[in-house]
C-alpha atoms as a PDB file:
ATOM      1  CA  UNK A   1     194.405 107.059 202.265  1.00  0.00           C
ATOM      2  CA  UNK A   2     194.546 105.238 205.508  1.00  0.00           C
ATOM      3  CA  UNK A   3     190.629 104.906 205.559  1.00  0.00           C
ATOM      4  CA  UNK A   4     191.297 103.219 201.769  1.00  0.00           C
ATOM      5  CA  UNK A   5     194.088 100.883 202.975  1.00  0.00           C
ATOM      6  CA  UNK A   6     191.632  99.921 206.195  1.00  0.00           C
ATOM      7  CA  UNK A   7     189.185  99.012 203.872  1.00  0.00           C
ATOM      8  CA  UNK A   8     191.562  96.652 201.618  1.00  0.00           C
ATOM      9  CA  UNK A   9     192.721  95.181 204.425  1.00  0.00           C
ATOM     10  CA  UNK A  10     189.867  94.291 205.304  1.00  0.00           C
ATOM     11  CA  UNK A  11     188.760  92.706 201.968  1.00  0.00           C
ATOM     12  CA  UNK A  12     191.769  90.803 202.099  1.00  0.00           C
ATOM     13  CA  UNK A  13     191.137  89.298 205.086  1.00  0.00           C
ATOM     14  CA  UNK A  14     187.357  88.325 204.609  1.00  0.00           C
ATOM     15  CA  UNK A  15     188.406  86.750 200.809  1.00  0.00           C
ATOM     16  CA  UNK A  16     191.249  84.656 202.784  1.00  0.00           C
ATOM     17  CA  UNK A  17     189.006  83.201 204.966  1.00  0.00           C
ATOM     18  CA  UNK A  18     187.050  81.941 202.635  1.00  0.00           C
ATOM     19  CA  UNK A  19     188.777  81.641 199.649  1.00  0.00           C
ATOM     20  CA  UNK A  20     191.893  80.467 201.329  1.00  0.00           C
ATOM     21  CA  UNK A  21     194.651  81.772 198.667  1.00  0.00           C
ATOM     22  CA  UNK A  22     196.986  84.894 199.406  1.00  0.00           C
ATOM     23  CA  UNK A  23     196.509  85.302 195.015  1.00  0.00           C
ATOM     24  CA  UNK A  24     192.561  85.180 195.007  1.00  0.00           C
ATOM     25  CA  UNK A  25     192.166  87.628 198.507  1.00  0.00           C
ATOM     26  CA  UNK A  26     194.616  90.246 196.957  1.00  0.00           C
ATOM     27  CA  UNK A  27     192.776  90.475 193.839  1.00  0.00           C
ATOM     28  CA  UNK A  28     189.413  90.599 195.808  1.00  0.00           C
ATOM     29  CA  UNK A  29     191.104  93.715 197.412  1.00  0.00           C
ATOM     30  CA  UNK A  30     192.476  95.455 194.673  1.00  0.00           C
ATOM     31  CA  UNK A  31     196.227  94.898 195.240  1.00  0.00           C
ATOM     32  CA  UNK A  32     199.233  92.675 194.462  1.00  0.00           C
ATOM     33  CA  UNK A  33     200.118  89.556 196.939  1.00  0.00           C
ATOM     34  CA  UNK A  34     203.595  91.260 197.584  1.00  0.00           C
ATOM     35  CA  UNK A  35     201.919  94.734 198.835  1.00  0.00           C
ATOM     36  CA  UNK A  36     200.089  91.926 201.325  1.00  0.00           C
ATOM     37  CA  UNK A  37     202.884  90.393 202.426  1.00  0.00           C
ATOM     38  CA  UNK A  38     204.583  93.659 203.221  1.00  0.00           C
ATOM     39  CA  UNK A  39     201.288  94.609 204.983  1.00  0.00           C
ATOM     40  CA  UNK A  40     201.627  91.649 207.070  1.00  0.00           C
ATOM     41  CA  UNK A  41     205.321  92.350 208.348  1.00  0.00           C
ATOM     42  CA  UNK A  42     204.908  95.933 208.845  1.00  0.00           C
ATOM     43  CA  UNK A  43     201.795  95.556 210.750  1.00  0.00           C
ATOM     44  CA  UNK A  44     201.389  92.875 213.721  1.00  0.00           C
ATOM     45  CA  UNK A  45     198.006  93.129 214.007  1.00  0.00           C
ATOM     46  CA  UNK A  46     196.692  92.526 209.777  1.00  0.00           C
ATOM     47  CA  UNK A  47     199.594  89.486 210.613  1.00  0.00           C
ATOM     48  CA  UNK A  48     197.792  87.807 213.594  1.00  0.00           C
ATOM     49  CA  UNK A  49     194.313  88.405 211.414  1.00  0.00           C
ATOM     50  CA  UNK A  50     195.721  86.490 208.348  1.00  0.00           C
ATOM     51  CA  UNK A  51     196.803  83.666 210.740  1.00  0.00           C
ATOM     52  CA  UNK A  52     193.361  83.176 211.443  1.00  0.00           C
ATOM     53  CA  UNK A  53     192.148  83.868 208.513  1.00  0.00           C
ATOM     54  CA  UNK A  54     194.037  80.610 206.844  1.00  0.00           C
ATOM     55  CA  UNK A  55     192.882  79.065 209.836  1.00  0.00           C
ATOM     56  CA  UNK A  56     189.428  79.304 209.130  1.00  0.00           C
ATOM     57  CA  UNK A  57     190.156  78.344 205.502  1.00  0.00           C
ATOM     58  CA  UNK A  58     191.560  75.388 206.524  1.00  0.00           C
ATOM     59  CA  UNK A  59     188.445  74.604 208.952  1.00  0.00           C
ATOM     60  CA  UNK A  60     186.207  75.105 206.722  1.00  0.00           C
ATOM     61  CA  UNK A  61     187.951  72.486 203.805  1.00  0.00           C
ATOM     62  CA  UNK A  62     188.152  69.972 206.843  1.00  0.00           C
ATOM     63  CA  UNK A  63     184.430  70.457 207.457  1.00  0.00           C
ATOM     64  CA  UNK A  64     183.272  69.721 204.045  1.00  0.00           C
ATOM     65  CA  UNK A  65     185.732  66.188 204.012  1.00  0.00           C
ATOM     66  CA  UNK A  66     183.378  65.340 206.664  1.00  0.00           C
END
């Protein structure tokens, strides 16, 4: 199960960074926003990569005003 969560984790993350919504990168991962946010206080690390995640969202929006 752990090797399962890893993996939506990890979906979640790569659809935030480029999709940029908490609803579109849960449903690329299979699960609901609130099991994300209760990933991201129960685990520092998935926290620090969804800050940067939304991060690179955002950079990516300012690039294109350009």
């Amino acid at each position: 199960m752990r090797d399962k969560r890893d993996r939506q984790k990890k979906r979640f993350i790569d659809a935030l960074t480029t999709q940029g919504t908490v609803y579109h990168a849960a449903r690329a991962a299979g699960v609901s926003r609130w099991t994300a946010y209760r990933w991201r206080q129960e685990d520092p690390e998935f926290d620090s990569r969804w800050d940067e995640a939304l991060e690179n969202a955002v950079d990516v929006v300012e690039n294109s005003l350009y």
